[in-house]
PDB file of N, CA and C in Angstrom:
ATOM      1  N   UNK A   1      49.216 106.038 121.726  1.00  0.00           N
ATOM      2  CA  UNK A   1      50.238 106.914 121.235  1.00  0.00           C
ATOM      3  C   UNK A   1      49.646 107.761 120.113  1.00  0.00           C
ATOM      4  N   UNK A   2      49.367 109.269 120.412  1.00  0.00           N
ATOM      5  CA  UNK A   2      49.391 109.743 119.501  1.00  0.00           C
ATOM      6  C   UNK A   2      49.861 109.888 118.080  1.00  0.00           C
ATOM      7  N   UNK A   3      49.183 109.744 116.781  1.00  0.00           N
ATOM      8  CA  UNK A   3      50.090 109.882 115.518  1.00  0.00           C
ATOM      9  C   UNK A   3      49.789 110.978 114.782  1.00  0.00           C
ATOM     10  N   UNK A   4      50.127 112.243 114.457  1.00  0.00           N
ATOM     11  CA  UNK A   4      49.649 113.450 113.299  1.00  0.00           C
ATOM     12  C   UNK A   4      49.588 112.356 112.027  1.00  0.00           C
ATOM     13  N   UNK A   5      48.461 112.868 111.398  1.00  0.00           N
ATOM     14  CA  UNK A   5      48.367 111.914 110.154  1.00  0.00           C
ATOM     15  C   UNK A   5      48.198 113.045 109.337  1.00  0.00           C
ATOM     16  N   UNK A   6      48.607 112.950 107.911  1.00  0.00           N
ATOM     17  CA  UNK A   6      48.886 114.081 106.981  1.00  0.00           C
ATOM     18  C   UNK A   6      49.060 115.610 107.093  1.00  0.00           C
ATOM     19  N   UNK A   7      50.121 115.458 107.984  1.00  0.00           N
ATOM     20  CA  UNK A   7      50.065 116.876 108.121  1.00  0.00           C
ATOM     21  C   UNK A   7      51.463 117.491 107.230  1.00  0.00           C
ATOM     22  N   UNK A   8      51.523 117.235 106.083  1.00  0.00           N
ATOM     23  CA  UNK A   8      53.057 117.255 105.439  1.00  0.00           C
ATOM     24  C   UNK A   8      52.106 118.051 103.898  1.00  0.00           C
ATOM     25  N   UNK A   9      52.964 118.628 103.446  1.00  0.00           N
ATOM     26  CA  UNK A   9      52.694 118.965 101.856  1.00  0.00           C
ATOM     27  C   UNK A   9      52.144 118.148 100.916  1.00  0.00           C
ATOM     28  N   UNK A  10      50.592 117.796 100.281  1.00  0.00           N
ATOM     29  CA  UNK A  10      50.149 116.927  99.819  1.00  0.00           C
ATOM     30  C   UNK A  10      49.549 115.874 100.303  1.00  0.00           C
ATOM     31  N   UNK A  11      49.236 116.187 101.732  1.00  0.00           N
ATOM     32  CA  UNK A  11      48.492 115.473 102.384  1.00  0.00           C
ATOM     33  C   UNK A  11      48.944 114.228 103.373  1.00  0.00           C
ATOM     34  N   UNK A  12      47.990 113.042 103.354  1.00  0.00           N
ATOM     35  CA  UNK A  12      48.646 111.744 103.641  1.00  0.00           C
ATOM     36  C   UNK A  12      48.775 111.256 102.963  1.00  0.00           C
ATOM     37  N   UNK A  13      48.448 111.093 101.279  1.00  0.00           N
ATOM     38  CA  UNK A  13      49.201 110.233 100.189  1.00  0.00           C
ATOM     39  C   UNK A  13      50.488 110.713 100.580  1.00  0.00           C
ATOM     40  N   UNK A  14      51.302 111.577 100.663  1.00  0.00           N
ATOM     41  CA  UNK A  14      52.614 111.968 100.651  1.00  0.00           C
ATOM     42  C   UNK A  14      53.427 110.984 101.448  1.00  0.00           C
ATOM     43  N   UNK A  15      52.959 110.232 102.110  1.00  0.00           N
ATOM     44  CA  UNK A  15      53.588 109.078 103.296  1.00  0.00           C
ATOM     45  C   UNK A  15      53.124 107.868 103.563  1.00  0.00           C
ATOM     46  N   UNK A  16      52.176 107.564 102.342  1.00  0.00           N
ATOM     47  CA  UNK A  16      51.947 106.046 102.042  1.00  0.00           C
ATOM     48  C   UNK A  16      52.403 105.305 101.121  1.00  0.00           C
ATOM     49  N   UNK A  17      52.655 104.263 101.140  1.00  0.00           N
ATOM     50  CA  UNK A  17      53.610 103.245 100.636  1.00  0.00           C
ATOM     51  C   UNK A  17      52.750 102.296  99.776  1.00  0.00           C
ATOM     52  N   UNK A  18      53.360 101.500  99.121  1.00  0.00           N
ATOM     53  CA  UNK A  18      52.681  99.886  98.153  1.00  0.00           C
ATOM     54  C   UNK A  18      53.922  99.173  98.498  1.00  0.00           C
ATOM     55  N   UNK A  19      53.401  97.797  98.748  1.00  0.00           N
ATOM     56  CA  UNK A  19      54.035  96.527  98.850  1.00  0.00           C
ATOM     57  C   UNK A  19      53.458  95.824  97.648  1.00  0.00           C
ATOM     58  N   UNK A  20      54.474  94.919  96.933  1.00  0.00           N
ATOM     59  CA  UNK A  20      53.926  94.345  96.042  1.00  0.00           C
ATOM     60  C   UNK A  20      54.262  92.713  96.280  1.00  0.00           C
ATOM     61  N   UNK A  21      53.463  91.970  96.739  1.00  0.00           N
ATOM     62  CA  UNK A  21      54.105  90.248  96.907  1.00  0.00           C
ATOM     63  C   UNK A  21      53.673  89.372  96.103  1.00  0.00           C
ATOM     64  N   UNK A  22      53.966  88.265  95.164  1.00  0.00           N
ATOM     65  CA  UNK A  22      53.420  87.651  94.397  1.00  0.00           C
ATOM     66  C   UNK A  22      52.536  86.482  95.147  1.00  0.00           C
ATOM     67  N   UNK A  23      52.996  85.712  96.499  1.00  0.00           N
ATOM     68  CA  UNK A  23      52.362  85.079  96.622  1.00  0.00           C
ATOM     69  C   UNK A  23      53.387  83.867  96.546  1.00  0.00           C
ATOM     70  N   UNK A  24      53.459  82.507  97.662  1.00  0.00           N
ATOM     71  CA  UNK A  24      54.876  81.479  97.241  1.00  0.00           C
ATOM     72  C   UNK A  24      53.717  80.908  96.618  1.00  0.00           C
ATOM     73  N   UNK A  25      54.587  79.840  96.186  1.00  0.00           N
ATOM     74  CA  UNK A  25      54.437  78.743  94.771  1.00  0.00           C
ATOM     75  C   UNK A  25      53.841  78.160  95.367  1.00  0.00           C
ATOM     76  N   UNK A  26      53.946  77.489  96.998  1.00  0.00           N
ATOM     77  CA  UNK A  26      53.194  76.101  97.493  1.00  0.00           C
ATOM     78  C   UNK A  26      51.489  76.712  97.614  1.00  0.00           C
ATOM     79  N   UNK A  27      51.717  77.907  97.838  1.00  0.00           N
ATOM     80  CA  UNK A  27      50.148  78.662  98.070  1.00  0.00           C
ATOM     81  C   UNK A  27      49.194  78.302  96.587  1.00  0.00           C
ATOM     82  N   UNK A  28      49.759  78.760  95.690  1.00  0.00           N
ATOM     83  CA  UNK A  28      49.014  78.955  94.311  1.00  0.00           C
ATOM     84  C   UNK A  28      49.032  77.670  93.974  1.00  0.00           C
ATOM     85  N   UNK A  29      50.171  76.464  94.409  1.00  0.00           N
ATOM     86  CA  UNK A  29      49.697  75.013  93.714  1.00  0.00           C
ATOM     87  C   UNK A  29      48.659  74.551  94.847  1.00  0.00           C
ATOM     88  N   UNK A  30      48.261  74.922  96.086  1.00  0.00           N
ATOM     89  CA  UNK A  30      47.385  74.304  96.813  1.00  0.00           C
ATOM     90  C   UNK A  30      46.034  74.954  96.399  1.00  0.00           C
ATOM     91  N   UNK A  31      46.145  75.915  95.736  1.00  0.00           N
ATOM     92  CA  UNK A  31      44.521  76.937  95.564  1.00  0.00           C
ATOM     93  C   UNK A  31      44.194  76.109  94.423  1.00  0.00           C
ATOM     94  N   UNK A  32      44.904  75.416  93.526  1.00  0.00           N
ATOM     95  CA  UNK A  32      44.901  75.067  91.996  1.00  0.00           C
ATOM     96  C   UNK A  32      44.435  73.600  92.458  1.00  0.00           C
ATOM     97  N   UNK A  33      44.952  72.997  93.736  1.00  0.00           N
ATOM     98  CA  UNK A  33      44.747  71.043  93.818  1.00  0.00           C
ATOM     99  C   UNK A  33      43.551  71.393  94.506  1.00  0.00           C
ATOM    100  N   UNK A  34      43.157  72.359  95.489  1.00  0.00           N
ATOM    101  CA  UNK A  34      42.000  72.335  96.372  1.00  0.00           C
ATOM    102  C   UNK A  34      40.752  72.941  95.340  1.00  0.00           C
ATOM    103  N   UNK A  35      41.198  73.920  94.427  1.00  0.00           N
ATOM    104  CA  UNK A  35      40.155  73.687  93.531  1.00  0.00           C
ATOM    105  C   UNK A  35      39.835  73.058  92.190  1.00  0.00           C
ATOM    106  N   UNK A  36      40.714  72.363  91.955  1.00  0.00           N
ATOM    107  CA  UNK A  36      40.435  71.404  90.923  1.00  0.00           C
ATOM    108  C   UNK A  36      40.696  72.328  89.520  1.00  0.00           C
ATOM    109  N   UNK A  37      41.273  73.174  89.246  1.00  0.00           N
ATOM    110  CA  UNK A  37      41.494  73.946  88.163  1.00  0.00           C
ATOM    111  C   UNK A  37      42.773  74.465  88.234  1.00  0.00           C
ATOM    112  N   UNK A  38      43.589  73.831  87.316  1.00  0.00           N
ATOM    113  CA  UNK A  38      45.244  74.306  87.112  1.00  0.00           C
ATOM    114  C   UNK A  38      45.388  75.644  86.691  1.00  0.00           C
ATOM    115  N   UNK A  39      43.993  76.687  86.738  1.00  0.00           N
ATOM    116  CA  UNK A  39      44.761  78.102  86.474  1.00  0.00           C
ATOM    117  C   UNK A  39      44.889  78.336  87.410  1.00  0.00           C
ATOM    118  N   UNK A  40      44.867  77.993  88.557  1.00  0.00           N
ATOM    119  CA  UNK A  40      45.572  78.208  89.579  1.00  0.00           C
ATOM    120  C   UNK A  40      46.833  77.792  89.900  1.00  0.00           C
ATOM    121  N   UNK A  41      47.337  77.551  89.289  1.00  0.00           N
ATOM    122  CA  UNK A  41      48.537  76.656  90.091  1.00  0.00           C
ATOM    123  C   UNK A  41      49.530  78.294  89.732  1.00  0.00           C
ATOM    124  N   UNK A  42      51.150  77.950  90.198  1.00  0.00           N
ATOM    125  CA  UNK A  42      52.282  78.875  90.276  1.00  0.00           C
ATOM    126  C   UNK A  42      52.377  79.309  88.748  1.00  0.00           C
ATOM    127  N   UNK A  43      52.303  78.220  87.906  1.00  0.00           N
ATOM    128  CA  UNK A  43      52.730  78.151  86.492  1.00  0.00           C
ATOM    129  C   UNK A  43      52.111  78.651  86.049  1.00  0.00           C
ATOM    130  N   UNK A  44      50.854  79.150  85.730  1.00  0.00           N
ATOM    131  CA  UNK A  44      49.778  79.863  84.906  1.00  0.00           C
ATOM    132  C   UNK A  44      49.621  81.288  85.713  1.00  0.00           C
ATOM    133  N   UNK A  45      50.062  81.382  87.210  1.00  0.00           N
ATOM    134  CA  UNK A  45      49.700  82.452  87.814  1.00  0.00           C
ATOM    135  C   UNK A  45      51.079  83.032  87.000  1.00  0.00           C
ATOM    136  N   UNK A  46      52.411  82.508  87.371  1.00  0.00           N
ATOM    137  CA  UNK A  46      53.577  82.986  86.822  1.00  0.00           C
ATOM    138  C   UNK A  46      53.332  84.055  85.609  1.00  0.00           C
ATOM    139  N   UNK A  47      52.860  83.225  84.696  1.00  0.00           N
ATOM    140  CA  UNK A  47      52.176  84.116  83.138  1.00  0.00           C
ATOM    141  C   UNK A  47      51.785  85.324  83.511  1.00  0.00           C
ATOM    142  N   UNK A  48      51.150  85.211  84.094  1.00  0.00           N
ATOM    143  CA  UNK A  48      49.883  86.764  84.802  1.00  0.00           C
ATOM    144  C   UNK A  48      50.695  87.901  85.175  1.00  0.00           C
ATOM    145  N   UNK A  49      51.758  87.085  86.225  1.00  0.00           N
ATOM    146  CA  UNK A  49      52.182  88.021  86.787  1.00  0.00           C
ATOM    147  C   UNK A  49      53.315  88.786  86.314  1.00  0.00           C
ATOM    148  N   UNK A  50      54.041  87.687  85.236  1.00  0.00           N
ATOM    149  CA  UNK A  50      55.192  88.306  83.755  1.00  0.00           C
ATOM    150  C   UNK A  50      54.363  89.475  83.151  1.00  0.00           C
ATOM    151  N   UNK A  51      53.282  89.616  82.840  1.00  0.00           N
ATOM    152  CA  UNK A  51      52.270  90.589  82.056  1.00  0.00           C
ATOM    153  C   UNK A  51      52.616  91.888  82.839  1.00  0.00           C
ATOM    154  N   UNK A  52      52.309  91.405  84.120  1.00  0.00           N
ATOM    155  CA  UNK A  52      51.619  93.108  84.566  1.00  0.00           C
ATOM    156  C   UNK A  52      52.774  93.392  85.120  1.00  0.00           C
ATOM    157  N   UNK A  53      53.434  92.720  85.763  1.00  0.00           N
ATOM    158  CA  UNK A  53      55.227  93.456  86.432  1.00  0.00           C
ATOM    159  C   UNK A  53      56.173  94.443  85.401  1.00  0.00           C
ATOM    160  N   UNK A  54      56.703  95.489  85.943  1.00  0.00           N
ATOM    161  CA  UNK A  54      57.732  95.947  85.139  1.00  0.00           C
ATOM    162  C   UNK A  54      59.224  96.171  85.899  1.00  0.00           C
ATOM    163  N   UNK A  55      59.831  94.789  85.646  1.00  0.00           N
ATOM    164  CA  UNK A  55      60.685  94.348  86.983  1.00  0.00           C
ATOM    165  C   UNK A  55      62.159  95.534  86.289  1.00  0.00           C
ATOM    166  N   UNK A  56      62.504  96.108  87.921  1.00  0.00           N
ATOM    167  CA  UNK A  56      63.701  97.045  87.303  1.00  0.00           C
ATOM    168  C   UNK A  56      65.358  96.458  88.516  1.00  0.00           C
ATOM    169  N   UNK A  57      65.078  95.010  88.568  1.00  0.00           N
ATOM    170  CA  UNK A  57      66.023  94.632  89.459  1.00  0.00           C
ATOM    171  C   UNK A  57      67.094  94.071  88.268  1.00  0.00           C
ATOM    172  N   UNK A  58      67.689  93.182  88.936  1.00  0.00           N
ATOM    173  CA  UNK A  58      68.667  92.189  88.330  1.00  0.00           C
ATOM    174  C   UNK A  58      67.576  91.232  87.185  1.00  0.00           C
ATOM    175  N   UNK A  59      68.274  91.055  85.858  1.00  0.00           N
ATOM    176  CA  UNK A  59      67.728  89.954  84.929  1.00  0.00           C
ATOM    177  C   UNK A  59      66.929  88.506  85.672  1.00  0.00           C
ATOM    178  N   UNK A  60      65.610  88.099  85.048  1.00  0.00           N
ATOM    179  CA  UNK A  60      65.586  87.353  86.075  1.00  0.00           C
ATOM    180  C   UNK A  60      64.496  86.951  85.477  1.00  0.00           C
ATOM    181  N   UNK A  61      64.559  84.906  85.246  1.00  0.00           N
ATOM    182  CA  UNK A  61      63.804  84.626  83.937  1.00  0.00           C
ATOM    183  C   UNK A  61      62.233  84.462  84.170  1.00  0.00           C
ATOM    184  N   UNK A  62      62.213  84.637  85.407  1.00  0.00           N
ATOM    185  CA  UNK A  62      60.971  84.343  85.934  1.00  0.00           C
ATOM    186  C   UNK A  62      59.765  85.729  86.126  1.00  0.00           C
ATOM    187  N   UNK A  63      60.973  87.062  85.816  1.00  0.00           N
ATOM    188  CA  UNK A  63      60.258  88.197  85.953  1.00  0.00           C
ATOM    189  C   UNK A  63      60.276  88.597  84.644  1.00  0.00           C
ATOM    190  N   UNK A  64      59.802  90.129  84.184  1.00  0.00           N
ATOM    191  CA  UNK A  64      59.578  90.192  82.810  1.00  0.00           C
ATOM    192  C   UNK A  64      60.061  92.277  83.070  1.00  0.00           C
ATOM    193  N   UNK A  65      60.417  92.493  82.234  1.00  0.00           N
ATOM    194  CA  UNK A  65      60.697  94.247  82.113  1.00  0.00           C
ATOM    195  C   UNK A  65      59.808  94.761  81.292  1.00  0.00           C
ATOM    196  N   UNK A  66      59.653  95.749  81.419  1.00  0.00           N
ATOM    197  CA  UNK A  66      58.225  96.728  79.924  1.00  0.00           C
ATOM    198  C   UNK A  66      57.024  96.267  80.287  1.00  0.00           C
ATOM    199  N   UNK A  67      56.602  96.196  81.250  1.00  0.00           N
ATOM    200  CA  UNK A  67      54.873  95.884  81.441  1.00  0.00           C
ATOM    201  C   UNK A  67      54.447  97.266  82.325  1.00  0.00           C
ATOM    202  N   UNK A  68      53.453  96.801  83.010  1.00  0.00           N
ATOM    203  CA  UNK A  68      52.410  98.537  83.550  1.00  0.00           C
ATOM    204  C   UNK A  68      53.320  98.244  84.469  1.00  0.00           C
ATOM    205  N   UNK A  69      52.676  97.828  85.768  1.00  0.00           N
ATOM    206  CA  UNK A  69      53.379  97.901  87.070  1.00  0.00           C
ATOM    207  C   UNK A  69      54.651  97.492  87.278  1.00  0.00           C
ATOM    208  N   UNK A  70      55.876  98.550  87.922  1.00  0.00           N
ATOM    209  CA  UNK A  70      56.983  98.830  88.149  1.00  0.00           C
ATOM    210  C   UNK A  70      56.951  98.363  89.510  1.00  0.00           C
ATOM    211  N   UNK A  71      58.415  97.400  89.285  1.00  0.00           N
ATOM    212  CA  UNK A  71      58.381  96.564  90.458  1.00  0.00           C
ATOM    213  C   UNK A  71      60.132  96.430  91.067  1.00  0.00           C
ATOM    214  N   UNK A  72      60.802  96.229  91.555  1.00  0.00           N
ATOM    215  CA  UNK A  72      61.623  96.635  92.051  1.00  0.00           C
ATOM    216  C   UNK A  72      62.243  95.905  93.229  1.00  0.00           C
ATOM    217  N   UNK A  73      63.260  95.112  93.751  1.00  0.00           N
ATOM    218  CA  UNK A  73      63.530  94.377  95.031  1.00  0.00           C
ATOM    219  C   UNK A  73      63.344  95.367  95.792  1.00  0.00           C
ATOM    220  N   UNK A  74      63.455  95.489  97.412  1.00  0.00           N
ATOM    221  CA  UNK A  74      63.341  95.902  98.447  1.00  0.00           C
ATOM    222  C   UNK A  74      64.903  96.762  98.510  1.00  0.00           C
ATOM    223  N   UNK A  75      64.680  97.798  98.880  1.00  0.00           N
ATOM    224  CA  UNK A  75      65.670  98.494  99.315  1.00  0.00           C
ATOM    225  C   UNK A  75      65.774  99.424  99.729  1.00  0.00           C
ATOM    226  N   UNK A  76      66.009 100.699 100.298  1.00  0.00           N
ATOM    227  CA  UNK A  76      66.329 101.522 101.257  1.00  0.00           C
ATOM    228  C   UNK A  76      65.194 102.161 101.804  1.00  0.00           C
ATOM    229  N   UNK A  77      64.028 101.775 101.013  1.00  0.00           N
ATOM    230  CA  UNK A  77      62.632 102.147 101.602  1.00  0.00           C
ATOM    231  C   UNK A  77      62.569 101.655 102.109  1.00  0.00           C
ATOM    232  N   UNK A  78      62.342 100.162 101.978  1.00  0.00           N
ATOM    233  CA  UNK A  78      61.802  99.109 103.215  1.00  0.00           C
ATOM    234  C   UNK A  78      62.579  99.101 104.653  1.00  0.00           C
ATOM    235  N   UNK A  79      64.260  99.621 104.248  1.00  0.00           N
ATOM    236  CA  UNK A  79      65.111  99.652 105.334  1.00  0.00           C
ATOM    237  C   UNK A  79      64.449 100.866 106.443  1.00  0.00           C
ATOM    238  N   UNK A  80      63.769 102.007 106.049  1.00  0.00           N
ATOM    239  CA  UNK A  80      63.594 103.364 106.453  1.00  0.00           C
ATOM    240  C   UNK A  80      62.367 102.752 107.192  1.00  0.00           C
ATOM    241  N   UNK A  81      61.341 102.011 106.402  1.00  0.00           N
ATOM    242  CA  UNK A  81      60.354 101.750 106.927  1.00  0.00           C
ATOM    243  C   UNK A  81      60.420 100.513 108.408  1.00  0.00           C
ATOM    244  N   UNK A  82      61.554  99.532 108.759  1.00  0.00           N
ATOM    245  CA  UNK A  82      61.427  98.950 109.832  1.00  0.00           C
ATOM    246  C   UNK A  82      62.514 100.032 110.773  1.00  0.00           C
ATOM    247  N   UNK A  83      62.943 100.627 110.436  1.00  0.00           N
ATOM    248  CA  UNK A  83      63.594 101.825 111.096  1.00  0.00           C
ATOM    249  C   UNK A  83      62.824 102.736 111.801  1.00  0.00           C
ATOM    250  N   UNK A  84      61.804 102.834 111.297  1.00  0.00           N
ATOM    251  CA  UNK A  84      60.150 103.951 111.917  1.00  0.00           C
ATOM    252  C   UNK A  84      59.775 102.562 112.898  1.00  0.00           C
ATOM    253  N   UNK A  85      59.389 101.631 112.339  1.00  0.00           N
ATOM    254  CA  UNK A  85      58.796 100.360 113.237  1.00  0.00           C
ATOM    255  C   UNK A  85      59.462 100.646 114.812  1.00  0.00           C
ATOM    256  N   UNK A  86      60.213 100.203 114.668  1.00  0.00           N
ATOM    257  CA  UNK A  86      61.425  99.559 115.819  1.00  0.00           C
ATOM    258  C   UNK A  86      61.485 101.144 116.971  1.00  0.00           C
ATOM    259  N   UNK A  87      61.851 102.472 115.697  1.00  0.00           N
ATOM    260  CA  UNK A  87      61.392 103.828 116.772  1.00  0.00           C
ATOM    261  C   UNK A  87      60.439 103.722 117.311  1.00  0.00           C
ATOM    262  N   UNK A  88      59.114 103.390 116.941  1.00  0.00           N
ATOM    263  CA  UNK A  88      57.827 103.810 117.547  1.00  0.00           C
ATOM    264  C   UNK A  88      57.429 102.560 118.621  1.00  0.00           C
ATOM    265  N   UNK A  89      58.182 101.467 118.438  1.00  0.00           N
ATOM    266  CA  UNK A  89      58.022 100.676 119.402  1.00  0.00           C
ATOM    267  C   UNK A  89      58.931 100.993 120.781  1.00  0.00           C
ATOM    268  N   UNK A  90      60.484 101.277 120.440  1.00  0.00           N
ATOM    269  CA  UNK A  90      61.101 102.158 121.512  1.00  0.00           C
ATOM    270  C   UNK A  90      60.220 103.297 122.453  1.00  0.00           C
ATOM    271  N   UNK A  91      59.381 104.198 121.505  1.00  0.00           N
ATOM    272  CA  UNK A  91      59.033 105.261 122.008  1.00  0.00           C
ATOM    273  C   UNK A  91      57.769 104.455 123.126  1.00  0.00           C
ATOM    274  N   UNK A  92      57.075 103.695 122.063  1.00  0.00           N
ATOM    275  CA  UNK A  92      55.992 103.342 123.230  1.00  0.00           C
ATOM    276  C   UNK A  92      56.545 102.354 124.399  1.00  0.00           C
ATOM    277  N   UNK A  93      57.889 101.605 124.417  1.00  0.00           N
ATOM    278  CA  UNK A  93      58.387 101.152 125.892  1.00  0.00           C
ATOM    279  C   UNK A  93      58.595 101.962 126.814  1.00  0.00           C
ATOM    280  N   UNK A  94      58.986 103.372 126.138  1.00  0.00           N
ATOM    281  CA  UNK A  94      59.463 104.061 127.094  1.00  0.00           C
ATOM    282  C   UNK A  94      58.603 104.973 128.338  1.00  0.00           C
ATOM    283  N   UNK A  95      57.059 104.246 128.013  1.00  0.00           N
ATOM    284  CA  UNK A  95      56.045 104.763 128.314  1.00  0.00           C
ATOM    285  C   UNK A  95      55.872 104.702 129.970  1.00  0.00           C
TER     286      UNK A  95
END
């Protein structure tokens, strides 16, 4: 299936996206027991990730506001974006 790739005002940055995931808790306590060093675990990663987030959702004690990276729940982007998914999979059944 053909795709035009940047052909919009400003290129193809103009239509690329960031996902931001922290990663679950059972992941970061198994990286922390399999390597023998608790800066791995959820709890010390937690710290890290309070630093650099600049959460603009609902209060939330585990996130932190005023840091660099602006972070945000999922919402009408992500909706737009499995909305393109689901088209381009239609389009290619219809092949």
């Amino acid at each position: 299936m053909p795709l035009s790739m940047g052909k919009v005002l400003g290129g193809g940055s103009s239509i690329n996206g960031l996902g931001w995931a922290r990663g679950h808790k059972n992941d970061w306590d198994f990286f922390a027991s399999e390597s023998g060093d608790t800066a791995w675990n959820y709890e010390s990663v937690l710290k890290i990730y309070r630093r650099i987030e600049d959460w603009q959702g609902a209060p939330d004690p585990t996130r932190c506001p005023n840091s660099s990276l602006s972070s945000r729940p999922v919402g009408m982007a992500a909706q737009l974006s499995f909305t393109n998914v689901r088209s381009l999979r239609l389009l290619r059944s219809e092949r």
